[in-house]
PDB file of N, CA and C in Angstrom:
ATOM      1  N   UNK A   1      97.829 -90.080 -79.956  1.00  0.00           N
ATOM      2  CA  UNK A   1      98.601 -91.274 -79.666  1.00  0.00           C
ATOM      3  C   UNK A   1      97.655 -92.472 -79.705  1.00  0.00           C
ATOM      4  N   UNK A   2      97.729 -93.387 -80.613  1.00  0.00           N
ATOM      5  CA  UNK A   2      96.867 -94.862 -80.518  1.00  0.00           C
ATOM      6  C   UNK A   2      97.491 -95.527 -80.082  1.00  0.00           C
ATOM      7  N   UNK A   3      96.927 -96.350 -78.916  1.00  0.00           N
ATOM      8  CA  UNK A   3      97.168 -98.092 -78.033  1.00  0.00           C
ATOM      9  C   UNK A   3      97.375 -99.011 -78.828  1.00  0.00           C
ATOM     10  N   UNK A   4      98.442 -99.781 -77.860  1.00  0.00           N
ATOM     11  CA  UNK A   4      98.326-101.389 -79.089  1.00  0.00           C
ATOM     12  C   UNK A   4      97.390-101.952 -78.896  1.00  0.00           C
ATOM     13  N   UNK A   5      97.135-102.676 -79.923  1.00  0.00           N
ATOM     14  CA  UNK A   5      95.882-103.235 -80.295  1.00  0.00           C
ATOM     15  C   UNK A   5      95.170-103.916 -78.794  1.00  0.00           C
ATOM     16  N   UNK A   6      94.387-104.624 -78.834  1.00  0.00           N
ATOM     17  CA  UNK A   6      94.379-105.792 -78.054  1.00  0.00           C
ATOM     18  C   UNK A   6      94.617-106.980 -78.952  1.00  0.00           C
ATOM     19  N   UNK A   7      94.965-108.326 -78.451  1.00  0.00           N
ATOM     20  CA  UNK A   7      95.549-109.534 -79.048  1.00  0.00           C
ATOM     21  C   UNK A   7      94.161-110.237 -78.597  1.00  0.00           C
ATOM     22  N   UNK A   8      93.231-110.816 -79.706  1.00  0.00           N
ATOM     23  CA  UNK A   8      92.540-112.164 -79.198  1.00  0.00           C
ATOM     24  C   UNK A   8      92.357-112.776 -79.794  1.00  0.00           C
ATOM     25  N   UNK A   9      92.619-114.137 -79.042  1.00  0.00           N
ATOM     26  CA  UNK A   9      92.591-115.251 -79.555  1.00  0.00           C
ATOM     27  C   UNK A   9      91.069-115.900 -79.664  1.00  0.00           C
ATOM     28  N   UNK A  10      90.511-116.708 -80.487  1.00  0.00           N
ATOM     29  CA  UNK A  10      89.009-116.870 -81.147  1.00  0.00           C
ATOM     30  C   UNK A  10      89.126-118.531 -81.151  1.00  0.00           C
ATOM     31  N   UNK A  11      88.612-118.982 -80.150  1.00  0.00           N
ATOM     32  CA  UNK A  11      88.095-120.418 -80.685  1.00  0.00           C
ATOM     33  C   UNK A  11      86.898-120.496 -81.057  1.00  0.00           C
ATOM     34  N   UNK A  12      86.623-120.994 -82.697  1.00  0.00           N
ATOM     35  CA  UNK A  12      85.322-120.384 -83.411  1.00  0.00           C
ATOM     36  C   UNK A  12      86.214-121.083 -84.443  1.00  0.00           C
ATOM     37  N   UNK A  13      84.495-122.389 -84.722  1.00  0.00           N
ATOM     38  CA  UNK A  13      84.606-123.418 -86.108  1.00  0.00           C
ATOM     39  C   UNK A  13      83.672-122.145 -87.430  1.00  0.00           C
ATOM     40  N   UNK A  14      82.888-120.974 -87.068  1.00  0.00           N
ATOM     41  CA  UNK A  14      82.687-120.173 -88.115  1.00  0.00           C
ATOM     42  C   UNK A  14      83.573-119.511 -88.330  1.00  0.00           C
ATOM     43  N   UNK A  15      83.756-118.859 -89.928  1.00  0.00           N
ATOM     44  CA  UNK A  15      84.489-118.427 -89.911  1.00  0.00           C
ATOM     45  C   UNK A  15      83.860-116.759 -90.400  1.00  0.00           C
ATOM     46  N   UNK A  16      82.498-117.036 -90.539  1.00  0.00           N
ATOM     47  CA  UNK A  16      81.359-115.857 -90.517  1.00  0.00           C
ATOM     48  C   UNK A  16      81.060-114.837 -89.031  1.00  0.00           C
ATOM     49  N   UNK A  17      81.239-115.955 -88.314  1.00  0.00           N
ATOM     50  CA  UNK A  17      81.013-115.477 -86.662  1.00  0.00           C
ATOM     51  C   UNK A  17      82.433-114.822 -86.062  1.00  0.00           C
ATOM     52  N   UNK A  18      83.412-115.239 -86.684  1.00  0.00           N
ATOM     53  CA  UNK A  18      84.762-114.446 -86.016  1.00  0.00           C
ATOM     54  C   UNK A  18      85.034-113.319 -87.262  1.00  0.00           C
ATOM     55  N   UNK A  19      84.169-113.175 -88.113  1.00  0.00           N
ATOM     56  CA  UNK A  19      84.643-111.668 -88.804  1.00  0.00           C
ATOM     57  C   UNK A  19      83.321-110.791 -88.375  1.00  0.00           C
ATOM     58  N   UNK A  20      82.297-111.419 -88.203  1.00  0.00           N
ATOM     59  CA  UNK A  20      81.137-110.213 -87.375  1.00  0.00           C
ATOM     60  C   UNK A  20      81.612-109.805 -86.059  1.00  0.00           C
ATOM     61  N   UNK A  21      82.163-110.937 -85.376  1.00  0.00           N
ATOM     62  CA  UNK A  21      82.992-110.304 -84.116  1.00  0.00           C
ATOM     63  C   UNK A  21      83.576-109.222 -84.185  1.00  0.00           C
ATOM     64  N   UNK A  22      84.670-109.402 -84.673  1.00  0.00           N
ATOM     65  CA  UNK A  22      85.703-108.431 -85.696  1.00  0.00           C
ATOM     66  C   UNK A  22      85.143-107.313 -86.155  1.00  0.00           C
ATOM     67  N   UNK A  23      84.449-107.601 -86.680  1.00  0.00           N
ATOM     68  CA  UNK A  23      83.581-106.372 -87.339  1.00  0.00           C
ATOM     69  C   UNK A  23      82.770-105.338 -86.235  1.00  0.00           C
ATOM     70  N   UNK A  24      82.161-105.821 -85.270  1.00  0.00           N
ATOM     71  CA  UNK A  24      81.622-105.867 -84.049  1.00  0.00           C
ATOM     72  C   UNK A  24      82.477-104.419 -83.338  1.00  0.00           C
ATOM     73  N   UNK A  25      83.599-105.167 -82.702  1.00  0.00           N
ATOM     74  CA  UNK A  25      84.853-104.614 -82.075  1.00  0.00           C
ATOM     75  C   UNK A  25      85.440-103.438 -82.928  1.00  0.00           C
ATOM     76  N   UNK A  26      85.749-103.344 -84.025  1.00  0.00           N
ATOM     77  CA  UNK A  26      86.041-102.759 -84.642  1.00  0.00           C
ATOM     78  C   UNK A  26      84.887-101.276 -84.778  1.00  0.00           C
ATOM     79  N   UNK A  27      83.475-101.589 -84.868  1.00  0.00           N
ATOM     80  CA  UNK A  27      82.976-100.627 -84.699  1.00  0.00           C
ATOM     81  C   UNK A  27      82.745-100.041 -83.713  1.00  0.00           C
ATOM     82  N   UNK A  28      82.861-100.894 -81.923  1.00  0.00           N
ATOM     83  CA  UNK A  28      82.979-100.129 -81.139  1.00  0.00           C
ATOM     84  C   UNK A  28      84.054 -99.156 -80.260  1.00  0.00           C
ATOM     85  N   UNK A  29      85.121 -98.976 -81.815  1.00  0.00           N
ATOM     86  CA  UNK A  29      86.275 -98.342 -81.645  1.00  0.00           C
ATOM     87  C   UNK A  29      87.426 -98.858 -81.281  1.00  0.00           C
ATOM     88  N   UNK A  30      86.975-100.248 -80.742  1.00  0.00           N
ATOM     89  CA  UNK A  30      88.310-100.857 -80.097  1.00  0.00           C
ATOM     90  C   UNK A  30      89.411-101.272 -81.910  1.00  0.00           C
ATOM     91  N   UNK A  31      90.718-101.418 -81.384  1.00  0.00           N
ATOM     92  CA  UNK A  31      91.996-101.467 -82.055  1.00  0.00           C
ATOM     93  C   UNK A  31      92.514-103.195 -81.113  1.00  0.00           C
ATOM     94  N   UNK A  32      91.755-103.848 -82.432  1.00  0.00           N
ATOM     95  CA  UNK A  32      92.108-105.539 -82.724  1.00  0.00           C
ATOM     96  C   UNK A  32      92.862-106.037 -83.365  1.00  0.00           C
ATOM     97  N   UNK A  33      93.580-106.861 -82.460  1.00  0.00           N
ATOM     98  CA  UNK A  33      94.726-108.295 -83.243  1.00  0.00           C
ATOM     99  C   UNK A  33      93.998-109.196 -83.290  1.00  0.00           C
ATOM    100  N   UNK A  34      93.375-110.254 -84.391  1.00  0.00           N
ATOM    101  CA  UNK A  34      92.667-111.329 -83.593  1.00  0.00           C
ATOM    102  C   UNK A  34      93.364-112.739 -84.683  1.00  0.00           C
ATOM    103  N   UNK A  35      92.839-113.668 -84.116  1.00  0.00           N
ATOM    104  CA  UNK A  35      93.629-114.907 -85.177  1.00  0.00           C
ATOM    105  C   UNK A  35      92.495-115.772 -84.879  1.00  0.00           C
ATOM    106  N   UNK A  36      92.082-116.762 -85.579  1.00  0.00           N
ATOM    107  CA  UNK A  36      90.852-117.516 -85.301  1.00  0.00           C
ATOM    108  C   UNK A  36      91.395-119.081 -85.328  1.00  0.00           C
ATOM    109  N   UNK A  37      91.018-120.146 -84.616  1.00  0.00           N
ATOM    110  CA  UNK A  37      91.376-121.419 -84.308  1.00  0.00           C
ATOM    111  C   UNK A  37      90.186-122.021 -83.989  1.00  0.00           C
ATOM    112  N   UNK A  38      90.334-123.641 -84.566  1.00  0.00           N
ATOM    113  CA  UNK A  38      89.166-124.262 -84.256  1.00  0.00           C
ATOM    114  C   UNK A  38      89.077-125.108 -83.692  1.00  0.00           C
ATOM    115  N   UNK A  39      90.503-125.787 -83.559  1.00  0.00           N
ATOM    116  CA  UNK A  39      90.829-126.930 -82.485  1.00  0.00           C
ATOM    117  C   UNK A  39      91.922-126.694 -81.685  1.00  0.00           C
ATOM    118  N   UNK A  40      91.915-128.118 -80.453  1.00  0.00           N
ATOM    119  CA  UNK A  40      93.366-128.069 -79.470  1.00  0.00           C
ATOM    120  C   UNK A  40      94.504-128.074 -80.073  1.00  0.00           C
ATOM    121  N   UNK A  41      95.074-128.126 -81.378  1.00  0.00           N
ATOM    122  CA  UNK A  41      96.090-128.324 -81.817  1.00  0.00           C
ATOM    123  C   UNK A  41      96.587-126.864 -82.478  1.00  0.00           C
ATOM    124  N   UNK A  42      95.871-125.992 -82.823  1.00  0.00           N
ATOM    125  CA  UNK A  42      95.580-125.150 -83.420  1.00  0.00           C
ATOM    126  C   UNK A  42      95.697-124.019 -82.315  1.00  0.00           C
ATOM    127  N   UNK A  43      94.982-124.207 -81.204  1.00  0.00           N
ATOM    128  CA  UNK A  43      95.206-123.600 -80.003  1.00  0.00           C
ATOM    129  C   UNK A  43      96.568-123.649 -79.400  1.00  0.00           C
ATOM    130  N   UNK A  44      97.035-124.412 -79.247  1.00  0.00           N
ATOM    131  CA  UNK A  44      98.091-124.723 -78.894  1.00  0.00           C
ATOM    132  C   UNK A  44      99.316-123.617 -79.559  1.00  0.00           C
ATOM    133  N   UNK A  45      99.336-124.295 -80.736  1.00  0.00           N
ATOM    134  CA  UNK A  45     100.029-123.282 -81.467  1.00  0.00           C
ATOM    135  C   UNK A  45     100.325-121.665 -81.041  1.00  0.00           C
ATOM    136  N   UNK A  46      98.760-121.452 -81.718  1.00  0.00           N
ATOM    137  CA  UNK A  46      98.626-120.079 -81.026  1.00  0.00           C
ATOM    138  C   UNK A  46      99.483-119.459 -79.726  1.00  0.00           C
ATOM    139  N   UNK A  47      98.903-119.992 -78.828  1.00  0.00           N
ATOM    140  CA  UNK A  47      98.811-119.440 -77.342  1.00  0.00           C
ATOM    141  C   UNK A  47     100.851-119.476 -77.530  1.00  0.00           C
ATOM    142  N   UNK A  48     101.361-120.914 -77.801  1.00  0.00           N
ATOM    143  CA  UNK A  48     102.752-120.573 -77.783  1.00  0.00           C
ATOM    144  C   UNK A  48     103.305-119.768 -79.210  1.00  0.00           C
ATOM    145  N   UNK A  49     102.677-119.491 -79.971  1.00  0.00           N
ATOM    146  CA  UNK A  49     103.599-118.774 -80.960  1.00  0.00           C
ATOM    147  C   UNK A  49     103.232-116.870 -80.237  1.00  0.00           C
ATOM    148  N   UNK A  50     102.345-116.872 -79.791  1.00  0.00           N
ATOM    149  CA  UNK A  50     102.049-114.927 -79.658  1.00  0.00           C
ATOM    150  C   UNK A  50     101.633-114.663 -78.271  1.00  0.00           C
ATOM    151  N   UNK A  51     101.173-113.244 -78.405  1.00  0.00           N
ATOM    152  CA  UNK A  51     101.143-112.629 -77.342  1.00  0.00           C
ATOM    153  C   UNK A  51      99.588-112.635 -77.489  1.00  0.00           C
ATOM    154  N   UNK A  52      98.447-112.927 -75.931  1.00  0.00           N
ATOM    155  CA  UNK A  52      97.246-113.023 -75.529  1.00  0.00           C
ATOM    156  C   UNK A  52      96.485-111.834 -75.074  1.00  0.00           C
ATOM    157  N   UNK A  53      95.952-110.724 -75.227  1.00  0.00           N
ATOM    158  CA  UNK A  53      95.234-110.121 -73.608  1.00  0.00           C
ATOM    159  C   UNK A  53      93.859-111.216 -73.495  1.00  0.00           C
ATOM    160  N   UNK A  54      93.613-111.827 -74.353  1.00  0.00           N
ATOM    161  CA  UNK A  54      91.923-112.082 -74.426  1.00  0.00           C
ATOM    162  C   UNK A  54      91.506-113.529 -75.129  1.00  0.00           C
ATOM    163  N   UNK A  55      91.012-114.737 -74.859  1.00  0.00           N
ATOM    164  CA  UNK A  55      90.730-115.586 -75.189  1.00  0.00           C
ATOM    165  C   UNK A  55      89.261-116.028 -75.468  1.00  0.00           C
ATOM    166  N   UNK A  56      88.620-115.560 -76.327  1.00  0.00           N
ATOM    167  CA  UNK A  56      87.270-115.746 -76.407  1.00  0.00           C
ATOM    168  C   UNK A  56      86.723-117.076 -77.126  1.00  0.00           C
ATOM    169  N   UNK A  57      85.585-117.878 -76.692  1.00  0.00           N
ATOM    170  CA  UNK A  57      85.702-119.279 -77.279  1.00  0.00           C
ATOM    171  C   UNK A  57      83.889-119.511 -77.477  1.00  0.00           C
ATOM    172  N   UNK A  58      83.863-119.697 -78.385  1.00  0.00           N
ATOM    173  CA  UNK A  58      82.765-120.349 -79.002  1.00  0.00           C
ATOM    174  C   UNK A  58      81.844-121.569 -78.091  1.00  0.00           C
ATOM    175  N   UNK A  59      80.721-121.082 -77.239  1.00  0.00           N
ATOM    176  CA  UNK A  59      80.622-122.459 -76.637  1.00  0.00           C
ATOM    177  C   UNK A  59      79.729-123.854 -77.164  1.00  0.00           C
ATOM    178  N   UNK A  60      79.933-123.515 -78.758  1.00  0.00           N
ATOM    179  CA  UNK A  60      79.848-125.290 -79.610  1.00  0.00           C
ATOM    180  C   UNK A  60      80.370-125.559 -80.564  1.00  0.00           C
ATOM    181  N   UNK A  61      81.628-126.319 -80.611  1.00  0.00           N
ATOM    182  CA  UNK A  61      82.335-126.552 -81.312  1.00  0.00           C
ATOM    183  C   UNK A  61      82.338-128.156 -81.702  1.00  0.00           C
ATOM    184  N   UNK A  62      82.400-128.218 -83.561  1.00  0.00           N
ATOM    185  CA  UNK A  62      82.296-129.824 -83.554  1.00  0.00           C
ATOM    186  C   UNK A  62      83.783-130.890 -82.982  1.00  0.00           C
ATOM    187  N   UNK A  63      84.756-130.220 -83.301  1.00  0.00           N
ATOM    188  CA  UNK A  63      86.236-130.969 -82.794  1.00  0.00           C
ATOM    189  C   UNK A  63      86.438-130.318 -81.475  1.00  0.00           C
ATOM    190  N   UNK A  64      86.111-129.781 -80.763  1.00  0.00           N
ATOM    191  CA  UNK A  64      86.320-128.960 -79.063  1.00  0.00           C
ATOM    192  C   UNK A  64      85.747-128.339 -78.625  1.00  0.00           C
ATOM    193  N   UNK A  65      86.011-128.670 -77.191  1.00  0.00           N
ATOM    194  CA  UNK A  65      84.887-128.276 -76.497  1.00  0.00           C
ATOM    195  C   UNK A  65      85.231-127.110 -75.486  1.00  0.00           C
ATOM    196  N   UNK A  66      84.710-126.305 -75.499  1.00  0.00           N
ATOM    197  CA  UNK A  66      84.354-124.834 -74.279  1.00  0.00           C
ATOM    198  C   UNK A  66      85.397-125.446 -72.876  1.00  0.00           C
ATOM    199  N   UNK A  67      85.346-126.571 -72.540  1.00  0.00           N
ATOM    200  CA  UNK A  67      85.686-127.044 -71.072  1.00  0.00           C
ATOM    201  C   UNK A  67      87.499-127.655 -71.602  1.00  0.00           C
ATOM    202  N   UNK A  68      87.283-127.725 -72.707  1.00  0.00           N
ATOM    203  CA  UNK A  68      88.888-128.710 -73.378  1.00  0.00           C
ATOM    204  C   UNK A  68      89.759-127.459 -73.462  1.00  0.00           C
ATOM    205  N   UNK A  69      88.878-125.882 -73.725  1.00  0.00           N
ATOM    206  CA  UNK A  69      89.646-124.737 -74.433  1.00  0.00           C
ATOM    207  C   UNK A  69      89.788-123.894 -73.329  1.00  0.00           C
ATOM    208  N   UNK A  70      89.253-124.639 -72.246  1.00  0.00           N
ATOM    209  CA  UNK A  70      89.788-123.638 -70.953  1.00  0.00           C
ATOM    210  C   UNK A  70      90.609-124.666 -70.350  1.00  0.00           C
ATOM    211  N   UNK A  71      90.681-125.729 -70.435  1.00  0.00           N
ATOM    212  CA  UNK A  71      91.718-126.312 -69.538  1.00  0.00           C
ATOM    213  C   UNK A  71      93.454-126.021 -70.501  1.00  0.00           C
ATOM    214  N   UNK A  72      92.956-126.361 -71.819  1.00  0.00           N
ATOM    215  CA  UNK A  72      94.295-125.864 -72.522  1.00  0.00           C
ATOM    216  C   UNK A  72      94.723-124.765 -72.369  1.00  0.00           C
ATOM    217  N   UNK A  73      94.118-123.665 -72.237  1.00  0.00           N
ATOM    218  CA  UNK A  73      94.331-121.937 -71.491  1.00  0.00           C
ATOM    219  C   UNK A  73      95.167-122.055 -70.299  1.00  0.00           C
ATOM    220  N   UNK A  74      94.037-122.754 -69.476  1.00  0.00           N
ATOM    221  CA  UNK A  74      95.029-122.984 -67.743  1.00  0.00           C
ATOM    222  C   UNK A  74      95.990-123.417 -68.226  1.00  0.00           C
ATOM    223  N   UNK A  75      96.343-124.302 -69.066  1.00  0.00           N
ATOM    224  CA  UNK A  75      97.661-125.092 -68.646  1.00  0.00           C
ATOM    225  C   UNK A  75      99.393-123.904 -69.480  1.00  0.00           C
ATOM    226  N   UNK A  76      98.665-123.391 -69.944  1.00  0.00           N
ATOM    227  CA  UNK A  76      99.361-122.438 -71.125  1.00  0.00           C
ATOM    228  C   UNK A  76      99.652-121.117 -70.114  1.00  0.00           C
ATOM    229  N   UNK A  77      98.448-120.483 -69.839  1.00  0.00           N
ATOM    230  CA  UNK A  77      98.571-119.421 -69.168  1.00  0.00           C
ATOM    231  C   UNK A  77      97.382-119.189 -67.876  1.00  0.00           C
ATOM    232  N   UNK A  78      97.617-119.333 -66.875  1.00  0.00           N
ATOM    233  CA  UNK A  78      96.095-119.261 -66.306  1.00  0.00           C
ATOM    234  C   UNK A  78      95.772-117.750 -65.249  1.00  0.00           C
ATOM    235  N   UNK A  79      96.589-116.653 -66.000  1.00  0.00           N
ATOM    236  CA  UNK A  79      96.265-115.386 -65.798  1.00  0.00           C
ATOM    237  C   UNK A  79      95.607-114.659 -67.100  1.00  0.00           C
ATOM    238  N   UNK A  80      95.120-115.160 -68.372  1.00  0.00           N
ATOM    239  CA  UNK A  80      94.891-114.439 -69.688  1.00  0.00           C
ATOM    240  C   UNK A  80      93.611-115.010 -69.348  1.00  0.00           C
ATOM    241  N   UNK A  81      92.588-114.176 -69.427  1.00  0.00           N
ATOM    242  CA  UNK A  81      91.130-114.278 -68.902  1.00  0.00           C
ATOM    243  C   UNK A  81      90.295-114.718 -70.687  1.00  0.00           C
TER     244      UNK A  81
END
């Protein structure tokens, strides 16, 4: 019997660094949904179009910032870690 995936969401302006992630996860067996975003608008989207377990965020981004992508989280959901 295989688990659903996990769902995470990637704030990440590479787009090299969210497929080594990926790649990463994938070899340590885990079963990934992931979607990659690089700004608040983009985030946004996300968080209201799907389903979250996991929000992982890049902490240097040239259009957003680490502190902008957790307050947009809180305001969206502030139980999805």
């Amino acid at each position: 019997m295989s688990s659903a995936p996990i769902c995470i969401l990637v704030v990440e302006d590479s787009e090299s660094d969210f497929d080594l992630l990926a790649l990463r996860l994938e070899r340590d067996g885990l079963s990934v949904q992931m979607e990659r975003v690089e700004d608040e608008p983009a985030m946004r989207t996300a968080l209201e179009g799907g389903y979250w377990d996991l929000v992982i965020c890049d902490h240097k981004l040239p259009r957003f910032s680490m502190a902008g992508a957790l307050r947009t989280l809180r305001a969206h959901d502030p139980d999805i870690p």
